[in-house]
Protein backbone atom coordinates (compact mmCIF):
# COMPACT_ATOMS: atom_id res chain seq x y z
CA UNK A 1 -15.27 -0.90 26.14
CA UNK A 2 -18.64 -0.22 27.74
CA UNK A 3 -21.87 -0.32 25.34
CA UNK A 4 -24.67 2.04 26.63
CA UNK A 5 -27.74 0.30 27.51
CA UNK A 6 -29.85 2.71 26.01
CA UNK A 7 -28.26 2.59 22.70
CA UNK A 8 -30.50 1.49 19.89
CA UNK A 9 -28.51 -1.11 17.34
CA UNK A 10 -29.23 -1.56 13.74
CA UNK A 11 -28.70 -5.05 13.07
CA UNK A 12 -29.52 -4.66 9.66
CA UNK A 13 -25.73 -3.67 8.92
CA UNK A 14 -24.73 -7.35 9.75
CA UNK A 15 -25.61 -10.00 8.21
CA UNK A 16 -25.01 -14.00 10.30
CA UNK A 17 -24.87 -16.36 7.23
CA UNK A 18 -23.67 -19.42 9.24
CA UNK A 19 -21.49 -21.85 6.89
CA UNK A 20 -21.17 -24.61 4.33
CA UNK A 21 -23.61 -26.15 1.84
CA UNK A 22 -21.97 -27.55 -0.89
CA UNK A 23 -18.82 -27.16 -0.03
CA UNK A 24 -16.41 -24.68 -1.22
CA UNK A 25 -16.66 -23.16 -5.31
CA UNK A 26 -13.31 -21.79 -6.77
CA UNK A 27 -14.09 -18.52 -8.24
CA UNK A 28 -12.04 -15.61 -9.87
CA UNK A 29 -11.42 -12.67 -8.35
CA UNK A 30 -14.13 -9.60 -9.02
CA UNK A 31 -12.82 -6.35 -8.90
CA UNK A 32 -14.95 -3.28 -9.70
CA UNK A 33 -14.91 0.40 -10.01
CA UNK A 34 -11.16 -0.24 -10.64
CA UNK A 35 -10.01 -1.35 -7.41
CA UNK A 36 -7.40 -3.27 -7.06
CA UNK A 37 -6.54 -6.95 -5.43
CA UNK A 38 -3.87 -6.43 -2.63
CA UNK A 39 -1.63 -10.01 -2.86
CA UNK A 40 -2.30 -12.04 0.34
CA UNK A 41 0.23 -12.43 3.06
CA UNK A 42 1.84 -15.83 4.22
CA UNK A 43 -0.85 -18.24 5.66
CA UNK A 44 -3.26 -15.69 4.29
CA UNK A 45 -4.65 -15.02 8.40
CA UNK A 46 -4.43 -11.11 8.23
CA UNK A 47 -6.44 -8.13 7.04
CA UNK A 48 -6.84 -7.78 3.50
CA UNK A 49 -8.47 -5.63 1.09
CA UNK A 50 -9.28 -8.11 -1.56
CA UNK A 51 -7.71 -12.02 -0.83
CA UNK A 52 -6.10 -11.94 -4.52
CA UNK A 53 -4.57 -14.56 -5.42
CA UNK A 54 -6.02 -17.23 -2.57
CA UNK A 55 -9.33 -16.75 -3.17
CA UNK A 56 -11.02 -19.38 -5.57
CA UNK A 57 -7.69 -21.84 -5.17
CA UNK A 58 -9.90 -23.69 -2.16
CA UNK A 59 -10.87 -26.96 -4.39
CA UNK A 60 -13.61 -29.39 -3.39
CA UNK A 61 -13.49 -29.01 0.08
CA UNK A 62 -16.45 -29.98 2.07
CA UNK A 63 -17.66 -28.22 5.11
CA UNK A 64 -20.40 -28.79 7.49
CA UNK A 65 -23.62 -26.47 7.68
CA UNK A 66 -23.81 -24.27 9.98
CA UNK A 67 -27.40 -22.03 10.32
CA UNK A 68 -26.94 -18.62 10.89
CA UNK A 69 -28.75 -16.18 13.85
CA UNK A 70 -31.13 -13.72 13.45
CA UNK A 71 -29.43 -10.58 14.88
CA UNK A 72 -32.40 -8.42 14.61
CA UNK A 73 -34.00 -10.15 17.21
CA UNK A 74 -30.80 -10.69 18.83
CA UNK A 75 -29.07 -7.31 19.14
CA UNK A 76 -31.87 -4.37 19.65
CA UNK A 77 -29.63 -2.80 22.26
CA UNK A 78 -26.35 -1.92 23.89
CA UNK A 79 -26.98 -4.15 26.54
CA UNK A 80 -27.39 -6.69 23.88
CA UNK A 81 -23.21 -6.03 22.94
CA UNK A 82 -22.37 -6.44 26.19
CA UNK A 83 -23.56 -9.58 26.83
CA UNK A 84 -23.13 -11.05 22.93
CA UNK A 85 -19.89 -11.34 20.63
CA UNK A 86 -22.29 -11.30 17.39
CA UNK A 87 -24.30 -8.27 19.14
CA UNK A 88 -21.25 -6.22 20.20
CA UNK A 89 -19.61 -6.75 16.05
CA UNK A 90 -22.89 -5.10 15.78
CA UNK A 91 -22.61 -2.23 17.74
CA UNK A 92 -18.76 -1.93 16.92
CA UNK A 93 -20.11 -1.86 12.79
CA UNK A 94 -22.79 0.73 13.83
CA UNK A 95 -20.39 2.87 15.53
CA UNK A 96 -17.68 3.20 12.90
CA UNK A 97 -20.43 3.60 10.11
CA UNK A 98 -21.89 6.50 12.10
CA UNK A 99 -17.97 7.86 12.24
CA UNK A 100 -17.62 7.56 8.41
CA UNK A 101 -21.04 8.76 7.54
CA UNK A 102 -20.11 12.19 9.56
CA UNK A 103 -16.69 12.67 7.39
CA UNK A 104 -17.45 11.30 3.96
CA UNK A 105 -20.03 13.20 2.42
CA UNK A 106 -22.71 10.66 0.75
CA UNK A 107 -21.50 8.00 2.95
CA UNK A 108 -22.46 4.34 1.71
CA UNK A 109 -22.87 1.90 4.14
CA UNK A 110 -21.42 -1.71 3.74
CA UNK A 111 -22.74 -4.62 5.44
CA UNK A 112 -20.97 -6.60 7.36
CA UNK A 113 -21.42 -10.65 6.63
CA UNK A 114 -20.28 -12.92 9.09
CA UNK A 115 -19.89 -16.82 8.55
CA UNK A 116 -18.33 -19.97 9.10
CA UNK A 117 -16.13 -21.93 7.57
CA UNK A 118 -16.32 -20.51 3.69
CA UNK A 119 -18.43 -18.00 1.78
CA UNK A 120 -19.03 -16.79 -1.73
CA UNK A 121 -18.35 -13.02 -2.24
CA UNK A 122 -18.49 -10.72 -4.97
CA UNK A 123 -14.54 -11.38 -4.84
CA UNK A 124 -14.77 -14.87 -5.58
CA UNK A 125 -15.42 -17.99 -2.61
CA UNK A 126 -12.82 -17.46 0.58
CA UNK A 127 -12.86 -19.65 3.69
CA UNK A 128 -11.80 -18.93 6.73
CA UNK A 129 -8.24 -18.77 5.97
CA UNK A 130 -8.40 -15.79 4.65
CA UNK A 131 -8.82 -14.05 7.52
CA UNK A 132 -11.24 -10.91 7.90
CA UNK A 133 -11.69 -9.11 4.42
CA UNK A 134 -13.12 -6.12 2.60
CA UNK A 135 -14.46 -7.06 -1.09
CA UNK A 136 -14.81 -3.88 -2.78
CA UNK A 137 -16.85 -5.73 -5.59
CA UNK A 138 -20.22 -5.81 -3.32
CA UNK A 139 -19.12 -3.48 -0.52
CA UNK A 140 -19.26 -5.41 2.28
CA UNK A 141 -16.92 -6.65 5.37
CA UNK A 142 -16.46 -10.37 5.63
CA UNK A 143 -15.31 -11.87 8.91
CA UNK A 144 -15.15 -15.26 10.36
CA UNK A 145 -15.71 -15.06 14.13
CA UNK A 146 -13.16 -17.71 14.31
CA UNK A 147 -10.07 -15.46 13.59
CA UNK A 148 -10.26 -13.84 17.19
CA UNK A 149 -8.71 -16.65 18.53
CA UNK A 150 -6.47 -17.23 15.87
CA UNK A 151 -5.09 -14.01 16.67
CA UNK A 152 -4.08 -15.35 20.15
CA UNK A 153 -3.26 -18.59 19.71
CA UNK A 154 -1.26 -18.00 16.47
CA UNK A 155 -0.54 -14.62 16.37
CA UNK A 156 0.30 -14.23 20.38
CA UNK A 157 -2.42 -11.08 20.82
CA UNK A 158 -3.82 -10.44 23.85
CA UNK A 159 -6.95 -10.69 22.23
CA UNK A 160 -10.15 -9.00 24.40
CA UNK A 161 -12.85 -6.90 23.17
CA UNK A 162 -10.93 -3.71 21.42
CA UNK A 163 -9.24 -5.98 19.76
CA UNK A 164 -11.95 -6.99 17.61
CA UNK A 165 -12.85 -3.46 17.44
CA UNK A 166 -9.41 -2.59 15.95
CA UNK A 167 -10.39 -5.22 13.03
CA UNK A 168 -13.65 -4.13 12.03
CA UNK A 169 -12.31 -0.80 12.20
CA UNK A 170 -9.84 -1.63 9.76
CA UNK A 171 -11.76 -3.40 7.41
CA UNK A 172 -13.95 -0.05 7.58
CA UNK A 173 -11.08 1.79 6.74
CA UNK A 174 -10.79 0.15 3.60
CA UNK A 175 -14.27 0.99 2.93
CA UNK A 176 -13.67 4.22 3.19
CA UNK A 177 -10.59 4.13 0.94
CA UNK A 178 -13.19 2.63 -1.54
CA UNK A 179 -15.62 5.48 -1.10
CA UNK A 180 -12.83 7.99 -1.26
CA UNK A 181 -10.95 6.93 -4.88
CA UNK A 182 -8.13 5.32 -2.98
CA UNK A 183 -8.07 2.22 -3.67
CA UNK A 184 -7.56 3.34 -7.37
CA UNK A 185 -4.01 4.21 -6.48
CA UNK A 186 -2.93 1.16 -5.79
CA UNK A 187 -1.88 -2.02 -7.65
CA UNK A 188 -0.63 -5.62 -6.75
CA UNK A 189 2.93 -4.03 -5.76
CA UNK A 190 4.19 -5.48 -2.69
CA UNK A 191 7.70 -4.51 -0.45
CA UNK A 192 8.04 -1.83 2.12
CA UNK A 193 7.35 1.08 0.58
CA UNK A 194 4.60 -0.38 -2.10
CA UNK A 195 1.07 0.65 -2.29
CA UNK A 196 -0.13 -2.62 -0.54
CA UNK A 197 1.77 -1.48 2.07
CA UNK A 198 0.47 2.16 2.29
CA UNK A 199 -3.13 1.67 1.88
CA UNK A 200 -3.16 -0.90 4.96
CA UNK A 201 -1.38 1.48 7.36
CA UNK A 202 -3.81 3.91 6.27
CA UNK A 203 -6.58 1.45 6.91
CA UNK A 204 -5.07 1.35 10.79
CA UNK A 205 -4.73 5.34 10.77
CA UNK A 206 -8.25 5.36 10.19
CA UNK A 207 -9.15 2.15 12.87
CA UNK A 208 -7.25 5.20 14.86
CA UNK A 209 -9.60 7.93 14.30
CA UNK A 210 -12.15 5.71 14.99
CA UNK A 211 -11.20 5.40 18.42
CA UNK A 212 -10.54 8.55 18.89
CA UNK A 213 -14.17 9.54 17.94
CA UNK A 214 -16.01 6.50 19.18
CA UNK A 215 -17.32 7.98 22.00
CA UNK A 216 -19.09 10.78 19.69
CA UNK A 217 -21.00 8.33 18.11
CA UNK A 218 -23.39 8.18 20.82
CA UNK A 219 -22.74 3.83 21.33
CA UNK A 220 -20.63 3.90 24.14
CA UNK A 221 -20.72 5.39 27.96
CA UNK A 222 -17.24 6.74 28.35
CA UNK A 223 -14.32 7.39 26.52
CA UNK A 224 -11.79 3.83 25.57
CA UNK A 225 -9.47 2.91 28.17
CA UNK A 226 -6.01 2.71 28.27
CA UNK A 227 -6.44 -1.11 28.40
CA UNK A 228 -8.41 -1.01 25.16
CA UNK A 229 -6.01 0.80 23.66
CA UNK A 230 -3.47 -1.49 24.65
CA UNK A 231 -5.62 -4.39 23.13
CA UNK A 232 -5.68 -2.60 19.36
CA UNK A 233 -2.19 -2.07 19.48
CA UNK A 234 -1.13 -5.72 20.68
CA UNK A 235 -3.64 -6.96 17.55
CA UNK A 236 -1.74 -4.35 15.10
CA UNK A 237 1.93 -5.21 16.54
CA UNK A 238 0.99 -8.95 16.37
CA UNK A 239 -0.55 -8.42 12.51
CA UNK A 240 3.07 -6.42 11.45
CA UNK A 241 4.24 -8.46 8.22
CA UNK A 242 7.50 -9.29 9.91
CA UNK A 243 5.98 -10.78 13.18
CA UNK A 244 4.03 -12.56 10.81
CA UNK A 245 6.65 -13.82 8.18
CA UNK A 246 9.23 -14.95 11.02
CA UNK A 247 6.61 -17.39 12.59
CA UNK A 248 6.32 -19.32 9.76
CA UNK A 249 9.97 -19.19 8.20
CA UNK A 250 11.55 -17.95 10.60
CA UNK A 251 13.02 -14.80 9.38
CA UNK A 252 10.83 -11.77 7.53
CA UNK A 253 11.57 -10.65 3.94
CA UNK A 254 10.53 -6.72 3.51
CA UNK A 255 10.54 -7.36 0.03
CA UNK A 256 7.47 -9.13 0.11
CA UNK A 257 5.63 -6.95 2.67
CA UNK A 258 2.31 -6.20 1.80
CA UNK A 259 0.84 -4.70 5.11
CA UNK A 260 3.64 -3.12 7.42
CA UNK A 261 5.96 -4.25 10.14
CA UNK A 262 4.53 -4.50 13.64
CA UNK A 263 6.18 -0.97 14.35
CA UNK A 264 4.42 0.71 11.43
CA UNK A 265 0.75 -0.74 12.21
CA UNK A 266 1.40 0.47 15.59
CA UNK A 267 2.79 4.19 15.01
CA UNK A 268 -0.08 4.96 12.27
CA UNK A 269 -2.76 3.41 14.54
CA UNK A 270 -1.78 5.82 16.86
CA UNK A 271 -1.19 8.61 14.67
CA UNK A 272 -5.02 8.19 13.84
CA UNK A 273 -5.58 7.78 17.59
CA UNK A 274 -4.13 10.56 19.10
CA UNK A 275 -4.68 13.51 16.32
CA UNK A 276 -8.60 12.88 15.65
CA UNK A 277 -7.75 14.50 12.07
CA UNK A 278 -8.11 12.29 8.58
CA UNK A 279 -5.38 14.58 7.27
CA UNK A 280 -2.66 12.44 9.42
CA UNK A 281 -3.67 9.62 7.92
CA UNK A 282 -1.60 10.84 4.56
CA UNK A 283 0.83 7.25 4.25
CA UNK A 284 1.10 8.00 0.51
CA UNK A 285 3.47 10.96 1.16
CA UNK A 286 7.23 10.17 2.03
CA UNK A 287 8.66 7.33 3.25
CA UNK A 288 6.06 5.33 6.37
């Protein structure tokens, strides 16, 4: 994944918060414009739409302050995401918002807030935990830069550049499902063929079409590799609920899946990948 030099970044879609400060505030869950909490996953260190029922169960916990950076002076350019992990989240955000803006008409964007350690969010407090989230009750991404090498050293990804992309992505996607009534379809089901389960493949069909279009967006000097490719797919296969579930108890229990198996993040990553069209992104018809 090669930024173009040229390319001008808005940082004003991210937002560096740094960490801590009183520690971390239980809080119930907010849900608005009736979308609904998807149930977190063992350990609670994978994608979510909302982090249901583990966020505001955190307690007293101290943590450390941590100042945040000021990306705008940061990341002006492409050559800024090259060189930067905050600065190339930045480009990556810019370039899927630019995708979504050109297929949802009215497109809204959502800020992206990065921090450390814990957070309060229009969802309630989370800490890093959670893993990388999308609160539909203020619209924005939440990601702890921290969970990129969780997702090698406990999850076994490769790791690398694209796969970070393939996150963000996904979190987008769940934007989008928020823009586009979605979300509303869904409840706190969970097992293989349960809502939960739908609306997150859909969320990697649409980290798909992303990649498929990223070039178009004008942030980038050549089309993705095969190697980046290679990286989102490791992230999704190493995400799959049953890769997941057998880690920590050693054998996976489908009816309690609330994302998809390694095989099924994989196959509707690359559906989304490899057709360019939203309309193969359907995972609420038929069995996925």
């Amino acid at each position: 994944m090669d930024f173009d030099d040229r390319a001008d970044l808005d940082a004003s879609q991210v937002e560096d918060v740094g960490g801590g400060g009183g520690g971390f505030r239980g809080g119930g869950l907010a849900i608005g414009g009736g979308a609904v909490g998807i149930i977190a996953l063992v350990l609670a260190l994978i994608f979510g739409v909302n982090p249901g029922d583990i966020l505001g169960s955190g307690g007293d916990q101290p943590t450390s302050v941590q100042p945040g950076s000021n990306l705008s002076k940061e990341c002006r350019t492409g050559a800024d995401a090259d060189k930067s992990e905050k600065c190339r989240v930045v480009g990556i955000v810019n370039s899927v918002q630019k995708f979504w803006d050109g297929q949802i008409q009215g497109y809204t964007p959502a800020k992206t807030t990065l921090f450390s350690g814990a957070v309060q969010t229009g969802c309630g407090a989370a800490d890093t935990s959670v893993g990388p989230f999308y609160c539909p009750a203020d619209k924005h991404v939440y990601l702890d830069l921290t969970f990129f090498d969780e997702l090698r050293s406990r999850f076994g990804a490769e790791g690398g550049p694209f796969a970070e992309a393939y996150v963000i992505a996904h979190e987008y996607g769940h934007h989008a499902q928020d823009l586009l009534g979605t979300m509303d379809r869904v409840g706190q089901q969970q097992g293989a063929q349960s809502g939960s389960v739908r609306l997150e493949l859909q969320a990697d069909c649409y980290a798909g079409l992303w990649a498929r279009h990223g070039l178009e967006t004008g942030y980038f000097t050549k089309p993705f590799s095969e190697a980046d490719i290679r990286q989102a797919l490791d992230a999704a296969a190493a995400v799959g609920d049953d890769h997941i579930q057998e880690q920590a108890q050693g054998r996976a229990n489908p009816d309690t899946y609330t994302h998809g198996t390694s095989a099924q993040r994989v196959k509707w990553f690359g559906a989304g990948y490899k057709s360019g069209d939203i309309s193969s992104c359907d995972t609420f018809s038929g069995r996925v």
